[in-house]
C-alpha atoms as a PDB file:
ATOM      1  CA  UNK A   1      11.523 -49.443 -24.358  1.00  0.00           C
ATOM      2  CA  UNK A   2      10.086 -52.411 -24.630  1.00  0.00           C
ATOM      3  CA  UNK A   3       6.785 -53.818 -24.027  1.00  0.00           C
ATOM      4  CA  UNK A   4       5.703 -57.498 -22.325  1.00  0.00           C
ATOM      5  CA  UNK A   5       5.736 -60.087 -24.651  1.00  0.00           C
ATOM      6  CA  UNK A   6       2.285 -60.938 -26.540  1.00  0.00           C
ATOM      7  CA  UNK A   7       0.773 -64.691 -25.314  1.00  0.00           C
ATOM      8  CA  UNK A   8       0.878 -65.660 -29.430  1.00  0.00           C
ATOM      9  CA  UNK A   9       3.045 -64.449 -32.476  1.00  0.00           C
ATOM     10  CA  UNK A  10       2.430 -65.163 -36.570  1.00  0.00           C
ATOM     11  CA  UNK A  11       5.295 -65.269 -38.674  1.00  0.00           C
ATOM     12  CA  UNK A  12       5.250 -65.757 -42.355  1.00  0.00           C
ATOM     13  CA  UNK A  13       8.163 -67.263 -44.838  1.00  0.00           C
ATOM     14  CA  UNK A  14       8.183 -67.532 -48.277  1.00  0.00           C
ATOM     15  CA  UNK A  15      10.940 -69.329 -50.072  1.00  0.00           C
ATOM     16  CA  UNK A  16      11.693 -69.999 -54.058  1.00  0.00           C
ATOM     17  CA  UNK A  17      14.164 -71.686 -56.199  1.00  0.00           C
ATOM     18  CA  UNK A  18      14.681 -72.913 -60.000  1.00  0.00           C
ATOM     19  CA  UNK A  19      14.260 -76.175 -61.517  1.00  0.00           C
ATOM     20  CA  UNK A  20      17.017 -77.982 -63.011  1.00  0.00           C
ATOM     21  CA  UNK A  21      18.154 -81.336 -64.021  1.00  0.00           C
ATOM     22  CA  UNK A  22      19.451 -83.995 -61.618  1.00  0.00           C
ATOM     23  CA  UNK A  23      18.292 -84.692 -58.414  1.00  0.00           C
ATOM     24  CA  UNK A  24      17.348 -85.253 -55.848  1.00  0.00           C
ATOM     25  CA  UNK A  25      14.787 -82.794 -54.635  1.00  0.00           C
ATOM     26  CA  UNK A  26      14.993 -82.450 -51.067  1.00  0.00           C
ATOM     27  CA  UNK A  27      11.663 -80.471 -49.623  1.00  0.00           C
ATOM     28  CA  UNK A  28      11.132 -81.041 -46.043  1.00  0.00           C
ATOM     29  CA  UNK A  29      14.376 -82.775 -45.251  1.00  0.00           C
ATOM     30  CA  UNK A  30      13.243 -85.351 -47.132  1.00  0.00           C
ATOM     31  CA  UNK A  31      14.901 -86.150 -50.957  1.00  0.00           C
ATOM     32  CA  UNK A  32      12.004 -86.790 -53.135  1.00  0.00           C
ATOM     33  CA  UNK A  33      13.100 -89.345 -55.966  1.00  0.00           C
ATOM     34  CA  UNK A  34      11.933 -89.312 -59.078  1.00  0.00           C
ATOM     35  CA  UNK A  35      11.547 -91.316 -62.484  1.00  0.00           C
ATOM     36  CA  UNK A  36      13.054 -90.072 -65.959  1.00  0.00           C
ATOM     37  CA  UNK A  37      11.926 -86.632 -65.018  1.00  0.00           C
ATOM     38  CA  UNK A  38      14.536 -85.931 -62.024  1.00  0.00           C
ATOM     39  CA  UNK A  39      14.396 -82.370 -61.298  1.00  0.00           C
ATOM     40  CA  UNK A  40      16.670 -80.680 -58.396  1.00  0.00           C
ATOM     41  CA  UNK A  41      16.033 -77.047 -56.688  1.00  0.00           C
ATOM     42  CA  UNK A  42      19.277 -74.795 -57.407  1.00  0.00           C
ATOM     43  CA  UNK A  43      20.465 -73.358 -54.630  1.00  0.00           C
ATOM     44  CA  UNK A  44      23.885 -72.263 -52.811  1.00  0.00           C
ATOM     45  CA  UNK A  45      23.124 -74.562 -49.705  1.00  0.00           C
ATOM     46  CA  UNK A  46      20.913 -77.779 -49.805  1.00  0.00           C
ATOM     47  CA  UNK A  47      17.688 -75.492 -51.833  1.00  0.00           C
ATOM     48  CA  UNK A  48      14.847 -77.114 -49.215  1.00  0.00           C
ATOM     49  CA  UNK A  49      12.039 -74.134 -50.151  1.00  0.00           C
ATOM     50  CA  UNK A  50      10.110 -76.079 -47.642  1.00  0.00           C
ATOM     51  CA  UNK A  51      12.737 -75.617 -45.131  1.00  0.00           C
ATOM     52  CA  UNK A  52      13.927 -72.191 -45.464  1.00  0.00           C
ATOM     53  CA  UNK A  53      10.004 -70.242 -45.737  1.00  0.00           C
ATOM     54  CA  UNK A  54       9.689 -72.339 -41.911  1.00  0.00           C
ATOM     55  CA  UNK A  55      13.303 -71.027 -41.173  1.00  0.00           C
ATOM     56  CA  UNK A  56      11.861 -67.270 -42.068  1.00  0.00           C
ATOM     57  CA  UNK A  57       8.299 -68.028 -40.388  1.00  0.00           C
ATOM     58  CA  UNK A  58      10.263 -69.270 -36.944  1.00  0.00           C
ATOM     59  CA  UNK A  59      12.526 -65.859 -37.008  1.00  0.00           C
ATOM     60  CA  UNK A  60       9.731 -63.705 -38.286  1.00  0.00           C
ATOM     61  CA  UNK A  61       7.433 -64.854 -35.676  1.00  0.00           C
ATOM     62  CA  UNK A  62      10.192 -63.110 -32.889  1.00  0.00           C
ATOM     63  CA  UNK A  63      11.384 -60.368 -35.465  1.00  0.00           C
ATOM     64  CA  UNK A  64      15.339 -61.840 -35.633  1.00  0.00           C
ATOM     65  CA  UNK A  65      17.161 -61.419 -38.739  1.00  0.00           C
ATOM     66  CA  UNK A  66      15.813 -63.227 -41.960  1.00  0.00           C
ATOM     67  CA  UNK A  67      17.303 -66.625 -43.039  1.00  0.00           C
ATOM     68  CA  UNK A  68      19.540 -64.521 -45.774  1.00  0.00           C
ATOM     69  CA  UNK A  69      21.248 -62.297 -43.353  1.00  0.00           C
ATOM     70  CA  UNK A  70      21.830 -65.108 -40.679  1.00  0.00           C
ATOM     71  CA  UNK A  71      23.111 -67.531 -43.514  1.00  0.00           C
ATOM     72  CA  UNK A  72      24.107 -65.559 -46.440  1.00  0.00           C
ATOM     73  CA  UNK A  73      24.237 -67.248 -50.008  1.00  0.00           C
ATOM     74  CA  UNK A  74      28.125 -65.900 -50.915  1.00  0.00           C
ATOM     75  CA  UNK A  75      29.324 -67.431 -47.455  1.00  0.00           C
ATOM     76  CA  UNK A  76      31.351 -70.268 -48.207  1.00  0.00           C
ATOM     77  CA  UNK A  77      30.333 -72.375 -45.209  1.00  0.00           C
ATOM     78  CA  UNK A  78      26.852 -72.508 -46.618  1.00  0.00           C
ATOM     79  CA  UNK A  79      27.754 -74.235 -49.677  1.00  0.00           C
ATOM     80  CA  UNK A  80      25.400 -76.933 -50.100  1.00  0.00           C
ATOM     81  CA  UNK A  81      24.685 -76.905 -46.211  1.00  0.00           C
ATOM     82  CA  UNK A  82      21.556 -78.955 -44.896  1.00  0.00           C
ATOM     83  CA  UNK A  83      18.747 -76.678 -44.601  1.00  0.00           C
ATOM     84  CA  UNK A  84      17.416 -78.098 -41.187  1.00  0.00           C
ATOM     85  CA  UNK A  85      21.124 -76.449 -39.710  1.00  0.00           C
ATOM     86  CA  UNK A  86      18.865 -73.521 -40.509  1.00  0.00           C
ATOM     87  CA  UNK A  87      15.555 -75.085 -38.995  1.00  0.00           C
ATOM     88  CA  UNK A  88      17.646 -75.660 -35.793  1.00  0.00           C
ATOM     89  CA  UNK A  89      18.875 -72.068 -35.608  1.00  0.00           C
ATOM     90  CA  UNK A  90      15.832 -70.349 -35.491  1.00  0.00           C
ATOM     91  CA  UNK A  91      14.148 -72.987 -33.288  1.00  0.00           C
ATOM     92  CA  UNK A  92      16.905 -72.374 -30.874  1.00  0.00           C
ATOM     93  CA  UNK A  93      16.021 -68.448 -31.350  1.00  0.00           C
ATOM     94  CA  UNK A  94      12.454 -69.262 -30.524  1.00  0.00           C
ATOM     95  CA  UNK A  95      13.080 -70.811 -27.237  1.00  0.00           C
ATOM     96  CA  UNK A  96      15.688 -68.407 -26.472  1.00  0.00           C
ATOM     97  CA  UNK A  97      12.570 -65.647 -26.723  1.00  0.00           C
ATOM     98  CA  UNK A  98      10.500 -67.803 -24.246  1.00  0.00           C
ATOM     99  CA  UNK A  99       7.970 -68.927 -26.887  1.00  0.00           C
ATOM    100  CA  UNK A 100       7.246 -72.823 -28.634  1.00  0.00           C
ATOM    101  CA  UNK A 101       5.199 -73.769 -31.695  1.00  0.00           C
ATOM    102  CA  UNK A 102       1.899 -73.410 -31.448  1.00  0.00           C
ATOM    103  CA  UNK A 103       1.054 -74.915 -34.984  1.00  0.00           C
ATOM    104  CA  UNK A 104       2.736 -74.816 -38.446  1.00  0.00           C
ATOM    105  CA  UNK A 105       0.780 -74.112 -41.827  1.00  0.00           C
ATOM    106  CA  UNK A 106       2.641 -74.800 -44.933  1.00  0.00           C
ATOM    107  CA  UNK A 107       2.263 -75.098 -48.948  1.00  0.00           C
ATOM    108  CA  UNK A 108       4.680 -76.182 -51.713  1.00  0.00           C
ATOM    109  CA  UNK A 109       4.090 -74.734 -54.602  1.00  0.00           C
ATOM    110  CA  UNK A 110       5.329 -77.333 -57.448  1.00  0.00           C
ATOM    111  CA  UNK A 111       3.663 -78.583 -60.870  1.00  0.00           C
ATOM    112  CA  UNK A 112       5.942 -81.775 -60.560  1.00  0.00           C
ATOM    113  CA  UNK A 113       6.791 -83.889 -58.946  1.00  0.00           C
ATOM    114  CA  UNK A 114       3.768 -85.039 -57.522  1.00  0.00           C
ATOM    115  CA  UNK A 115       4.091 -84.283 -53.276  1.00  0.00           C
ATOM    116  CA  UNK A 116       1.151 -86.143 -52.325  1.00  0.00           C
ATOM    117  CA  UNK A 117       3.469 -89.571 -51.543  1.00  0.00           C
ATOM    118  CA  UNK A 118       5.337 -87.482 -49.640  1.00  0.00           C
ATOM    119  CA  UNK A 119       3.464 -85.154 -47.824  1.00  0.00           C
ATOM    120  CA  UNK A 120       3.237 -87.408 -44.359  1.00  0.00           C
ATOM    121  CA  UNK A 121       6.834 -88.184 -44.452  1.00  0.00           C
ATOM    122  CA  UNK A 122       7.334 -84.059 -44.793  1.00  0.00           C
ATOM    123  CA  UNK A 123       5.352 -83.660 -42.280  1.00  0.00           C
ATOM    124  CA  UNK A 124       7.105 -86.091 -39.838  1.00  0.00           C
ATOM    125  CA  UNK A 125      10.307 -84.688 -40.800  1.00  0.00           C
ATOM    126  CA  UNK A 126       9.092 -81.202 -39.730  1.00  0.00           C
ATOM    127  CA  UNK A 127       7.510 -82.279 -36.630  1.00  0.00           C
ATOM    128  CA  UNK A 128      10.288 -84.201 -35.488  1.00  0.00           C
ATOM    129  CA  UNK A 129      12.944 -80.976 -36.274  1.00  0.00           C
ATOM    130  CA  UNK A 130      10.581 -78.803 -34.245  1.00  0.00           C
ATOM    131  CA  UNK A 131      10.081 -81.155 -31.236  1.00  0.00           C
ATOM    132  CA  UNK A 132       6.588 -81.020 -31.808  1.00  0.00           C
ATOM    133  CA  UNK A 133       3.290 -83.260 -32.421  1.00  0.00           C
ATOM    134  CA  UNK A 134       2.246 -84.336 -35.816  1.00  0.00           C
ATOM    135  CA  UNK A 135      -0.631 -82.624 -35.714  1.00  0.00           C
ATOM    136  CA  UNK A 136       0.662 -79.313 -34.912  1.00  0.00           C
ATOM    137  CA  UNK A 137       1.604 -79.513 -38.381  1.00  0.00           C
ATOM    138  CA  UNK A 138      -0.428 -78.644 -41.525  1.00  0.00           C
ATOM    139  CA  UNK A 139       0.861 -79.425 -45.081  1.00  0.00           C
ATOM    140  CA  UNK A 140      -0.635 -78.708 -48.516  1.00  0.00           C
ATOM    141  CA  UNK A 141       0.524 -79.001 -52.096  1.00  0.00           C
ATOM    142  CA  UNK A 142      -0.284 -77.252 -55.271  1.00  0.00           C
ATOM    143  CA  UNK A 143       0.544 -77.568 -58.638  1.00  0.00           C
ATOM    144  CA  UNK A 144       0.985 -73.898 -60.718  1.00  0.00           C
ATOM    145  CA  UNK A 145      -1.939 -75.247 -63.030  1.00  0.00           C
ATOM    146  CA  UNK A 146       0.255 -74.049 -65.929  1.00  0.00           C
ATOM    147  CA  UNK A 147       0.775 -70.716 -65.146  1.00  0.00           C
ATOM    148  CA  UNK A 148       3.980 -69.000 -64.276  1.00  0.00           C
ATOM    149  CA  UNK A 149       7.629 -70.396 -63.727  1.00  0.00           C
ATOM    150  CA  UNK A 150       5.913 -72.969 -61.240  1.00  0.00           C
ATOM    151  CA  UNK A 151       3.458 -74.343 -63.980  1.00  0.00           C
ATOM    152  CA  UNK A 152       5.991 -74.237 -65.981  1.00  0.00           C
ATOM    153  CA  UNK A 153       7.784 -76.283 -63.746  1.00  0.00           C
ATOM    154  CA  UNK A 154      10.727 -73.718 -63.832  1.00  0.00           C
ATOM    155  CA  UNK A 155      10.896 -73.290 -60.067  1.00  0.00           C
ATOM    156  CA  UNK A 156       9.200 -74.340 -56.730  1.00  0.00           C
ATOM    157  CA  UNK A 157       7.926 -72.505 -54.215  1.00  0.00           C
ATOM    158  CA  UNK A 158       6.661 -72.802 -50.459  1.00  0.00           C
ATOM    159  CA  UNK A 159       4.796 -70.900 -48.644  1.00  0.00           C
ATOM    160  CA  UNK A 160       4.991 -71.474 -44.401  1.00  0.00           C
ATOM    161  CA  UNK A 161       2.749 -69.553 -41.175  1.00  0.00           C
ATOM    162  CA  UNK A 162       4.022 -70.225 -37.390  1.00  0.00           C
ATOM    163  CA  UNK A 163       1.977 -69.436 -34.620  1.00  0.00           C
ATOM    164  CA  UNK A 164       4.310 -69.266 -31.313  1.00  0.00           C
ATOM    165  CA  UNK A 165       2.537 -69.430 -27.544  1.00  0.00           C
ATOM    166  CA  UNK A 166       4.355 -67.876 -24.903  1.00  0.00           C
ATOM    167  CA  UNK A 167       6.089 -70.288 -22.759  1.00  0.00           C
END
């Protein structure tokens, strides 16, 4: 039995990989250059932690399957894949359910590189891939102030909220 859809739904997505040599970094569908320091996410598909917490936020918000069993990391196909394939997918979900974004609330987690010069074209990146206004979405860095693999600058992290409205 179900009941009538709610007017709003939350989701929450949380998404971390390790640090390695090389580069680039992609976060947001952006690649994030870097100087002597290059540092890439390791990951079986493109490793966008910025990207794939949204993915789980969109398909949280409507209770589908997570990002891991709708793209699995031993699947062949998804082998260095694009990570806003994955943005698309649960987007499509979301309008499928009858709801669109509301507003987007998001923080990397990353001691280096700096985000700050690249936080605006993040969030352009993300607004454009959801078909949605700028200033529907909110984006935040932090560094791990030296603690844990993040300070450490072992691994990055993000950290994403969705609010859907009911179409």
């Amino acid at each position: 039995m179900s009941s009538p859809s709610p007017p709003f739904r939350i989701g929450l997505g949380y998404d971390s990989h390790r640090l390695g040599p090389g580069g680039p970094l992609r976060i947001g569908g952006i690649d994030i250059e870097q100087a002597s320091d290059g540092v890439h996410a390791i990951g079986h598909s493109d490793a966008d932690v910025l990207l794939h917490a949204l993915t789980d936020a969109l398909l949280g918000a409507i209770a589908a399957a997570d990002i891991g069993r709708l793209f699995p990391d031993d699947a062949e196909v998804n082998r260095g894949r694009d990570s806003r394939d994955f943005v698309a997918a649960a987007i499509e979900k979301v309008h499928e359910t009858g709801y669109a974004i509301g507003n987007v609330d998001a923080v990397i987690l990353a001691q280096r590189p700096k985000m700050a010069p690249h936080i605006d074209d993040m969030r352009n990146a993300v607004a454009s891939m959801l078909g949605c206004p700028i200033d529907s979405i909110g984006l935040k860095a932090k560094t791990g102030e030296g603690v844990d693999a993040v300070g450490r600058s072992e691994a990055i992290a993000a950290r994403v909220i969705v609010m859907l409205i009911r179409n």
